[in-house]
C-alpha atoms as a PDB file:
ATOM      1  CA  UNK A   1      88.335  88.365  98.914  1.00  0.00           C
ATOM      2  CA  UNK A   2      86.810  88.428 102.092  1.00  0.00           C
ATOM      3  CA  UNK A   3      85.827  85.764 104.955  1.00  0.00           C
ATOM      4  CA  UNK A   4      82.943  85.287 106.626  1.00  0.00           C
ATOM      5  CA  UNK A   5      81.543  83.113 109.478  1.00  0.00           C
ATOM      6  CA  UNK A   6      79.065  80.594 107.915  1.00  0.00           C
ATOM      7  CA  UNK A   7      77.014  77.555 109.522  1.00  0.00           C
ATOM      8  CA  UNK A   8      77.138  75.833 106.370  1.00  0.00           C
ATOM      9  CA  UNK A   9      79.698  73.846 105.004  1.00  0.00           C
ATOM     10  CA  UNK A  10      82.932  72.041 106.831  1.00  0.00           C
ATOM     11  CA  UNK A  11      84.456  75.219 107.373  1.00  0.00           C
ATOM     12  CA  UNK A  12      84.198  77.753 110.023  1.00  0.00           C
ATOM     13  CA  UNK A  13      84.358  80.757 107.749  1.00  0.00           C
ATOM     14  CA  UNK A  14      83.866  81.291 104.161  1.00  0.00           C
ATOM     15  CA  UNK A  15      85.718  83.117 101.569  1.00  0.00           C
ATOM     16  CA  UNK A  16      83.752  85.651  99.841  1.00  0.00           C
ATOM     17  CA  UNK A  17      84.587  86.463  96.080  1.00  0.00           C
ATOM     18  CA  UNK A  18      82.753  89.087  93.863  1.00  0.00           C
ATOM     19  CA  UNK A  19      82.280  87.889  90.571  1.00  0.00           C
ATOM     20  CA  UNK A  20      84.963  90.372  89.243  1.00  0.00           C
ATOM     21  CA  UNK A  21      87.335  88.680  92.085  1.00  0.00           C
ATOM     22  CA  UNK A  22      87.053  85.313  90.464  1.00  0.00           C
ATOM     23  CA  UNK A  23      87.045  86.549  86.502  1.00  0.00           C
ATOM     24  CA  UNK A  24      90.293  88.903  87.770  1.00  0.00           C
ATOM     25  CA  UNK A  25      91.805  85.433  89.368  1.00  0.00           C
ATOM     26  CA  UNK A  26      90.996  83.248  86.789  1.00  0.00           C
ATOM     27  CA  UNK A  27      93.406  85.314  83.703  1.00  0.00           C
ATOM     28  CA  UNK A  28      96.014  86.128  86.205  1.00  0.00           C
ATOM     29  CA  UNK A  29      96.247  81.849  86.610  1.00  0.00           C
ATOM     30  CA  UNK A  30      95.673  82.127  82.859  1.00  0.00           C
ATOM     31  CA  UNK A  31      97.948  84.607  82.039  1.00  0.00           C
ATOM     32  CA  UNK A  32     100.942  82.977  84.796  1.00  0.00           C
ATOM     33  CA  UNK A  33     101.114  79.930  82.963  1.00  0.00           C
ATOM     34  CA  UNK A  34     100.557  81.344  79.546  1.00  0.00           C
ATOM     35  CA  UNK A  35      97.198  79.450  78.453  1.00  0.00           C
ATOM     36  CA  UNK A  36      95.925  83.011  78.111  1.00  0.00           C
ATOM     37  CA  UNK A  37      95.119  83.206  73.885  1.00  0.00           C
ATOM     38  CA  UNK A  38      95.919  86.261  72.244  1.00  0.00           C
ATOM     39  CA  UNK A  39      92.366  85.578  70.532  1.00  0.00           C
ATOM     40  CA  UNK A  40      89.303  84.195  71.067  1.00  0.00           C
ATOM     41  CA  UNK A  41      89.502  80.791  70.816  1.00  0.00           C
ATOM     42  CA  UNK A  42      89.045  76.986  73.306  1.00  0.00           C
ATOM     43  CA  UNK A  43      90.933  77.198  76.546  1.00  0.00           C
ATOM     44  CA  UNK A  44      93.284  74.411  77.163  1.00  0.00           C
ATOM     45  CA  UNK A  45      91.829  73.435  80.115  1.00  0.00           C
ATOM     46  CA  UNK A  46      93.531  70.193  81.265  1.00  0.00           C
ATOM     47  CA  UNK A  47      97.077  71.657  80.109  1.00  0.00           C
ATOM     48  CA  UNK A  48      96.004  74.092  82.426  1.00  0.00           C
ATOM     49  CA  UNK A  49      95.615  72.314  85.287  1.00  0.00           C
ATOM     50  CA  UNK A  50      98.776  70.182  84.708  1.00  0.00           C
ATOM     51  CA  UNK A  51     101.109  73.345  84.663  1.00  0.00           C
ATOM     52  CA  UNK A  52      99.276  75.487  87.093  1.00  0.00           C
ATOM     53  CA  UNK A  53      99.422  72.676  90.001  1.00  0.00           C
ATOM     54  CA  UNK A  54     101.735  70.411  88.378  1.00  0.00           C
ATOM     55  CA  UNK A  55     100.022  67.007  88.056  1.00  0.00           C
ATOM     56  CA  UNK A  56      98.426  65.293  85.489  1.00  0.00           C
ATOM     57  CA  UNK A  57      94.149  64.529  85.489  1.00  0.00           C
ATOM     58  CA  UNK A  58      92.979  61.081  86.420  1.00  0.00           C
ATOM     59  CA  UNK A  59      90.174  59.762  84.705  1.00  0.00           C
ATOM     60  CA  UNK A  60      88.304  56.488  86.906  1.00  0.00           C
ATOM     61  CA  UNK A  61      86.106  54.891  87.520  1.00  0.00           C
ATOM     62  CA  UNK A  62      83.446  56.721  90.278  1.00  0.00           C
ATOM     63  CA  UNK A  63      80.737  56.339  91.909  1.00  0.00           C
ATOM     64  CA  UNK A  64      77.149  56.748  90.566  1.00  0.00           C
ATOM     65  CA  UNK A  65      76.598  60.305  90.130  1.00  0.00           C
ATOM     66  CA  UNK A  66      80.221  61.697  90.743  1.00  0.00           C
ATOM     67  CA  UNK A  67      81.797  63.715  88.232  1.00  0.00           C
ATOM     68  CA  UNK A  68      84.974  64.020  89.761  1.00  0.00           C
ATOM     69  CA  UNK A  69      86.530  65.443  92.945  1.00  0.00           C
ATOM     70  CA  UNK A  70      89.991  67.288  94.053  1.00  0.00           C
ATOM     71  CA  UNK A  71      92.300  66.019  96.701  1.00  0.00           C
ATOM     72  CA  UNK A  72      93.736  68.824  98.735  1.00  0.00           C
ATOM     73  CA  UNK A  73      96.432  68.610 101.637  1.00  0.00           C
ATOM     74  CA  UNK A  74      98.587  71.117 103.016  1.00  0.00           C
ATOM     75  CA  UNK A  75     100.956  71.906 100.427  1.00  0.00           C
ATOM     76  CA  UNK A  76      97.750  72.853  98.027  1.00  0.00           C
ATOM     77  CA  UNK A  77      96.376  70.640  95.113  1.00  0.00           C
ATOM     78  CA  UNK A  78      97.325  66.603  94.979  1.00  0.00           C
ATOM     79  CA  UNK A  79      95.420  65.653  92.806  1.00  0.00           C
ATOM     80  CA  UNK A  80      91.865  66.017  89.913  1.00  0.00           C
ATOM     81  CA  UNK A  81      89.924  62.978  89.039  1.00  0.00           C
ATOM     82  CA  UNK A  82      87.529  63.019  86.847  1.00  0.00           C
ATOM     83  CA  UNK A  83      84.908  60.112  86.499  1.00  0.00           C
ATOM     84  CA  UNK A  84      86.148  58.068  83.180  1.00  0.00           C
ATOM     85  CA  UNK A  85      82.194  57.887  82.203  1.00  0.00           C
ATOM     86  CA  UNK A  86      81.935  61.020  81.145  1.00  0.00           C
ATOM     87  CA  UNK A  87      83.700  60.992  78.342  1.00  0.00           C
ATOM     88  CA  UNK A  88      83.474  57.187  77.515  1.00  0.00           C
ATOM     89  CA  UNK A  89      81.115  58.413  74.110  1.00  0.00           C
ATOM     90  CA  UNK A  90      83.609  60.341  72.686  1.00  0.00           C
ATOM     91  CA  UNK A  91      81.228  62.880  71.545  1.00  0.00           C
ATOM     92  CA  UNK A  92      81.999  66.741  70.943  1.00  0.00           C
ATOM     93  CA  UNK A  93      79.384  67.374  74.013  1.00  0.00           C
ATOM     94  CA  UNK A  94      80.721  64.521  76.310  1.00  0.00           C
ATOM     95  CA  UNK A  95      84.426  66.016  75.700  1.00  0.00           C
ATOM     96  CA  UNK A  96      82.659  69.832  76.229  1.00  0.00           C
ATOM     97  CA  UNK A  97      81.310  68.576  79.655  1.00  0.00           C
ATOM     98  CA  UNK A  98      84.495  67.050  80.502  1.00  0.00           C
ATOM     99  CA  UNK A  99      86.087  70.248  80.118  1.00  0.00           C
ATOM    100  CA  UNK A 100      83.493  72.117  81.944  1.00  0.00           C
ATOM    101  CA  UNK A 101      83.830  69.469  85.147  1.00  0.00           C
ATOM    102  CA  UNK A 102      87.752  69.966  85.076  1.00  0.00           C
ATOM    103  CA  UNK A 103      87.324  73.849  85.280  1.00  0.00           C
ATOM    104  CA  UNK A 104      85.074  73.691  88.281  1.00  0.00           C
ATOM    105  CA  UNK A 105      87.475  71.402  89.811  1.00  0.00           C
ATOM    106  CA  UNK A 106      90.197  73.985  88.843  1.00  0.00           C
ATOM    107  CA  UNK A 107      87.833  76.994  90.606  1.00  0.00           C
ATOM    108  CA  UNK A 108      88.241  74.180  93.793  1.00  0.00           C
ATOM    109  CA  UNK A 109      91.881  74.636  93.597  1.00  0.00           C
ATOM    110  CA  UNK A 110      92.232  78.428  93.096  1.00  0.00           C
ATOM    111  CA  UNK A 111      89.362  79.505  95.550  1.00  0.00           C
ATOM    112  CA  UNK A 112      89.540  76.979  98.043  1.00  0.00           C
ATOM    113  CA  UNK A 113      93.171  75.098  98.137  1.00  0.00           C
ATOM    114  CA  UNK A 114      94.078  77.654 101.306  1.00  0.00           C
ATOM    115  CA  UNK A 115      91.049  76.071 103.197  1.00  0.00           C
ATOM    116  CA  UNK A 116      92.905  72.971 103.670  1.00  0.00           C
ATOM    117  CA  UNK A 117      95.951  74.147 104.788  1.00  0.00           C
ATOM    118  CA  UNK A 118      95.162  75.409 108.104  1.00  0.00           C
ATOM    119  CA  UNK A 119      96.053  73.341 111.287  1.00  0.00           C
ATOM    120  CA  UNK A 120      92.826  71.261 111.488  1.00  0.00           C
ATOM    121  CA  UNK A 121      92.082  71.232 107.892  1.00  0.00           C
ATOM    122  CA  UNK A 122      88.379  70.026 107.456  1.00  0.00           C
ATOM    123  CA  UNK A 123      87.728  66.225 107.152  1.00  0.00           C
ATOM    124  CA  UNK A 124      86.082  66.972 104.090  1.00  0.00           C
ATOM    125  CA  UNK A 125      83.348  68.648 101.323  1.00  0.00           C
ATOM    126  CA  UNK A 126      81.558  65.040 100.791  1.00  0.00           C
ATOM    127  CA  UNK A 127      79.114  65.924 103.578  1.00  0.00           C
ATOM    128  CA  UNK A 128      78.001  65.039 106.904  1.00  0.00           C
ATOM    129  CA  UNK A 129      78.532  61.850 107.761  1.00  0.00           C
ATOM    130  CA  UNK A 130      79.949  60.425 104.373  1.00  0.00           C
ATOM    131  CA  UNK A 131      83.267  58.203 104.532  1.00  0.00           C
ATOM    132  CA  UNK A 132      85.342  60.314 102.170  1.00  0.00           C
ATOM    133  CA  UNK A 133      88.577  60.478 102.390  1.00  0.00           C
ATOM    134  CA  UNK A 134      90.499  63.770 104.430  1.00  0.00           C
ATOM    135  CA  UNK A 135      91.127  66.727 101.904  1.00  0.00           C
ATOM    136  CA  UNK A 136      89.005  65.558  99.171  1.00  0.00           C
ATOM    137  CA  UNK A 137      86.087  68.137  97.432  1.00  0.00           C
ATOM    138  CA  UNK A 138      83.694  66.233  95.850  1.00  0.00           C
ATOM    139  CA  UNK A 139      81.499  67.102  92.882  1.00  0.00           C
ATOM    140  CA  UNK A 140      78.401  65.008  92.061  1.00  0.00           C
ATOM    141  CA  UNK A 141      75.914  65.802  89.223  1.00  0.00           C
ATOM    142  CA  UNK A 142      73.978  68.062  91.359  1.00  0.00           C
ATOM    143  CA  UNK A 143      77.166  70.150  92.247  1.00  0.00           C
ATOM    144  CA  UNK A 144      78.635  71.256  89.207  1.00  0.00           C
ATOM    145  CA  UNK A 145      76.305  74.242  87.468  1.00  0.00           C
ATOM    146  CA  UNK A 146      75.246  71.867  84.467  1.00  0.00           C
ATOM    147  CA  UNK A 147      73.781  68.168  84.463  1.00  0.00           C
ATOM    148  CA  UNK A 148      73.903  65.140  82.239  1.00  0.00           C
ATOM    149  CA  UNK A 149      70.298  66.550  80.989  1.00  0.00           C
ATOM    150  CA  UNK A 150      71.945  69.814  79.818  1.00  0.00           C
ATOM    151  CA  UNK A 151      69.981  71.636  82.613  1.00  0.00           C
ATOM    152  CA  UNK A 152      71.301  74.250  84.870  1.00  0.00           C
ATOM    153  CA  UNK A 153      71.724  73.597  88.570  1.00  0.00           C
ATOM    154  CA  UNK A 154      70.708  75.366  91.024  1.00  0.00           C
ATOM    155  CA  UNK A 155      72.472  76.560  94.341  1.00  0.00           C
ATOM    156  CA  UNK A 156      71.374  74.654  97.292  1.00  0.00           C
ATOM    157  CA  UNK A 157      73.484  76.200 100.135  1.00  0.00           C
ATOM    158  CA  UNK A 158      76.697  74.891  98.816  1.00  0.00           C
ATOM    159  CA  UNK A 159      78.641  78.119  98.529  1.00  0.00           C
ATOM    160  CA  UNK A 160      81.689  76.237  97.608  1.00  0.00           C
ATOM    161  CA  UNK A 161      80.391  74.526  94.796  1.00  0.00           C
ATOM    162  CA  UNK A 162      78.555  77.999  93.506  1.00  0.00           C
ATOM    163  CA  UNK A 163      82.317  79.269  93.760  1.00  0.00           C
ATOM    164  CA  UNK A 164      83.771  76.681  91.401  1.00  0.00           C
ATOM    165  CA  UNK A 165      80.805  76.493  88.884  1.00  0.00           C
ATOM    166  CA  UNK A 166      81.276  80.634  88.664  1.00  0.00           C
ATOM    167  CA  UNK A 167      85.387  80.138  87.920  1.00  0.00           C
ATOM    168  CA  UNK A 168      84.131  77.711  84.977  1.00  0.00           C
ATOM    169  CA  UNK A 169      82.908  80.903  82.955  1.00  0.00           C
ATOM    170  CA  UNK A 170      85.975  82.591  84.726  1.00  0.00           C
ATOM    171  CA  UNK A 171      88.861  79.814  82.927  1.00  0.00           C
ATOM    172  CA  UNK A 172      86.806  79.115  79.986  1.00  0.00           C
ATOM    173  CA  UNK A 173      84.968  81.963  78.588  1.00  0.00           C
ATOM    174  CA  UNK A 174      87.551  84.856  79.821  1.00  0.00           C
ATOM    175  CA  UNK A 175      85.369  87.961  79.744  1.00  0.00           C
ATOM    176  CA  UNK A 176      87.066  89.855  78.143  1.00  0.00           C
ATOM    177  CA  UNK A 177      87.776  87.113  74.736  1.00  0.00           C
ATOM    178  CA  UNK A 178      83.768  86.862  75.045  1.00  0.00           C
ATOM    179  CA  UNK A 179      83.347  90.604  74.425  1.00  0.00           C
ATOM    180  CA  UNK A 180      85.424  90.705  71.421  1.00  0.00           C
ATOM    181  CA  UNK A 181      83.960  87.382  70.781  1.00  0.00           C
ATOM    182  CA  UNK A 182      80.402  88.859  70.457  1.00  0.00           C
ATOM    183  CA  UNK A 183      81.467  92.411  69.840  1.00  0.00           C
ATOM    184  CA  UNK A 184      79.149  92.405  66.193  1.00  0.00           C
ATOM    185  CA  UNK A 185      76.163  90.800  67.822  1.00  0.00           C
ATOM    186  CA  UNK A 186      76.415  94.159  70.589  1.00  0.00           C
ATOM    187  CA  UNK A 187      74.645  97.832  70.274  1.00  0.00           C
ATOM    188  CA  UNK A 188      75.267 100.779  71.872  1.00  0.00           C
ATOM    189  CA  UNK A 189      71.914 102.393  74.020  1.00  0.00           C
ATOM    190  CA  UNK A 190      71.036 104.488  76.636  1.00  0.00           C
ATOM    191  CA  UNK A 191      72.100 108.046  76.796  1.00  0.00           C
ATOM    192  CA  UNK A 192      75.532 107.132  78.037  1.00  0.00           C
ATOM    193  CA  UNK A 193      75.746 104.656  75.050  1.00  0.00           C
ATOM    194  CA  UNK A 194      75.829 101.402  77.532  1.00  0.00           C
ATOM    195  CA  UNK A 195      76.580  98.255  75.895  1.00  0.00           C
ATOM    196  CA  UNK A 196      74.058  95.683  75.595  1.00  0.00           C
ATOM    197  CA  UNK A 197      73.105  92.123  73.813  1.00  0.00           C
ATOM    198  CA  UNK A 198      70.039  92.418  72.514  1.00  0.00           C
ATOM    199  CA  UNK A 199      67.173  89.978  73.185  1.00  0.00           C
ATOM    200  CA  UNK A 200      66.639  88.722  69.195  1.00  0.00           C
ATOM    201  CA  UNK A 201      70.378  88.301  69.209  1.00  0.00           C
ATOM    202  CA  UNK A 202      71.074  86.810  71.780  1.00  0.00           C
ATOM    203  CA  UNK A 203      70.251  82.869  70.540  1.00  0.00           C
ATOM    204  CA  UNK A 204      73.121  83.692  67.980  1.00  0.00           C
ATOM    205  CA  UNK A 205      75.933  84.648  70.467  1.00  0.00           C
ATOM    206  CA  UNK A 206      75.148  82.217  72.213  1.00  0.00           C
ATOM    207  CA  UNK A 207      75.890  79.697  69.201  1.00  0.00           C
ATOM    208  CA  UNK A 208      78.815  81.988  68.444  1.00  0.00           C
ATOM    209  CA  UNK A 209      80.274  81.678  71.786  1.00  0.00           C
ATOM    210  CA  UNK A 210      79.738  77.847  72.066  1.00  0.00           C
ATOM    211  CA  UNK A 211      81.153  77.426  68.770  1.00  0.00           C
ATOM    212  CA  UNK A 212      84.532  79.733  69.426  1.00  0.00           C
ATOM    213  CA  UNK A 213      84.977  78.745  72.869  1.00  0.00           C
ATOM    214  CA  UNK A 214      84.523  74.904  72.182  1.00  0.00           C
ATOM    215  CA  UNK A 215      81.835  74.548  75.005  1.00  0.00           C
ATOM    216  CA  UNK A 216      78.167  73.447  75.181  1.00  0.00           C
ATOM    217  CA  UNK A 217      75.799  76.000  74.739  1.00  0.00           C
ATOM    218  CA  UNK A 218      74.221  75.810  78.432  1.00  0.00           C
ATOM    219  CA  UNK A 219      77.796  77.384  79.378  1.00  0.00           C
ATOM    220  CA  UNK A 220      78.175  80.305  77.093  1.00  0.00           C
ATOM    221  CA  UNK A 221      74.239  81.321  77.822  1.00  0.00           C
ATOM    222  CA  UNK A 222      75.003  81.478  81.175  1.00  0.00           C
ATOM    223  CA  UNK A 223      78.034  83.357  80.918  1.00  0.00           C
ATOM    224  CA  UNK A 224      76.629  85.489  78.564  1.00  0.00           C
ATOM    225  CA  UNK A 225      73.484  85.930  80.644  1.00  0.00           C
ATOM    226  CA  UNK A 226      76.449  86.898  83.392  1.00  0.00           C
ATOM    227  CA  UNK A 227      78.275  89.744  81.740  1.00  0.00           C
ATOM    228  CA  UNK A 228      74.920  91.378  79.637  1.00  0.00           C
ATOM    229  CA  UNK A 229      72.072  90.473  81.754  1.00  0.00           C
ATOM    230  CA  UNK A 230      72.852  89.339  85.597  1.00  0.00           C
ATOM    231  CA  UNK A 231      69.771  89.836  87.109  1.00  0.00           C
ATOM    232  CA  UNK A 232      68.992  86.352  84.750  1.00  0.00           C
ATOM    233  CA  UNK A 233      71.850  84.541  85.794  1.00  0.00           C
ATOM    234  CA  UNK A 234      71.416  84.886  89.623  1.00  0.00           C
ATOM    235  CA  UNK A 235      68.006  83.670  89.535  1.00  0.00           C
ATOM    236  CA  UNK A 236      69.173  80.247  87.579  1.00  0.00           C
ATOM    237  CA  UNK A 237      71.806  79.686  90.186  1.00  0.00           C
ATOM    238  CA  UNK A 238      70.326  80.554  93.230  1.00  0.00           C
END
């Protein structure tokens, strides 16, 4: 990881992660508090974030638009709230985004806990001018990489939200489950026999990977899109 000096954001410098930095951080975390499966299968998300920073998720009530936010102070995470709202249908999707919002919130707290534990930690990531409270990162619909509509977001400038949506594929499709995951939907071509996911298969590890992983579908294309066809996936998130 390396830090650079940025204009945007609360901070003074940002932390710079290649993708493999955040997959490679994301199963050590895994791994450390053995949520790691032996075999493809739904990562326990919320047990997750209970044993890796100790504290149990809050579901409330928010504001309009809020999915949820994580309360940082100096001695690292405090606290993950989640909007109640989102899961208030009880459906298989609702509880898939719910899931998907606590792993970004969990990226927050592996990426960017250390941020807030400097001498003058920033007031906040609500924004200019906003009335949030000291420590707190804030994720509204428009922050976390997919909407109530299903749709994929895209990056406005917000590097530390683009940090947290990429740990979601990071804690809950763990690369390298998803390639023995999708290992029969995969072909070897190329003269040095590169992998690859093939366009009319693609659709079908997609279902696979939504189905195994326990997420919505908008999560495992992108992550999919990710590991066997990047150039795709930068242009939805930029």
């Amino acid at each position: 990881m390396k830090s650079l000096r940025t204009r945007s954001g609360p901070f003074a410098e940002q932390p710079y992660y290649e993708p493999h930095e955040i997959d490679r951080i994301c199963n050590e975390e895994l791994r450390a508090v053995e949520l790691y499966p032996s075999a493809p299968e739904p990562i326990r998300i919320e047990r997750f974030i209970e044993k890796r920073f100790r504290l149990a998720v809050v579901y409330d009530d928010l504001p309009p638009g809020v999915l949820g936010y994580t309360s940082v102070g100096r001695k690292g995470v405090e606290s993950v709230v989640v909007s109640r709202t989102l899961c208030d249908d009880g459906t298989a999707v609702a509880e898939r985004r719910v899931n998907t919002t606590l792993a970004h919130e969990a990226g927050h707290g592996l990426l960017h806990g250390h941020l807030f534990m400097l001498e003058e930690p920033p007031a906040s990531l609500f924004g200019a001018g906003s009335s949030a409270e000291q420590g707190r990162i804030l994720c509204r619909d428009d922050a976390v990489a997919v909407g109530s509509t299903g749709s994929v977001k895209r990056y406005d400038g917000r590097w530390w939200e683009f940090q947290a949506n990429q740990a979601i594929g990071g804690l809950l499709l763990p690369k390298q489950l998803v390639e023995r995951s999708v290992s029969r939907f995969l072909i070897a071509r190329g003269g040095l026999a590169q992998t690859v996911l093939p366009d009319d298969q693609r659709e079908a590890a997609v279902r696979h990977v939504a189905h195994t992983f326990d997420v919505n579908p908008v999560v495992a294309r992108i992550r999919l899109e990710g590991m066997y066809s990047g150039q795709k996936t930068r242009q939805m998130m930029l």
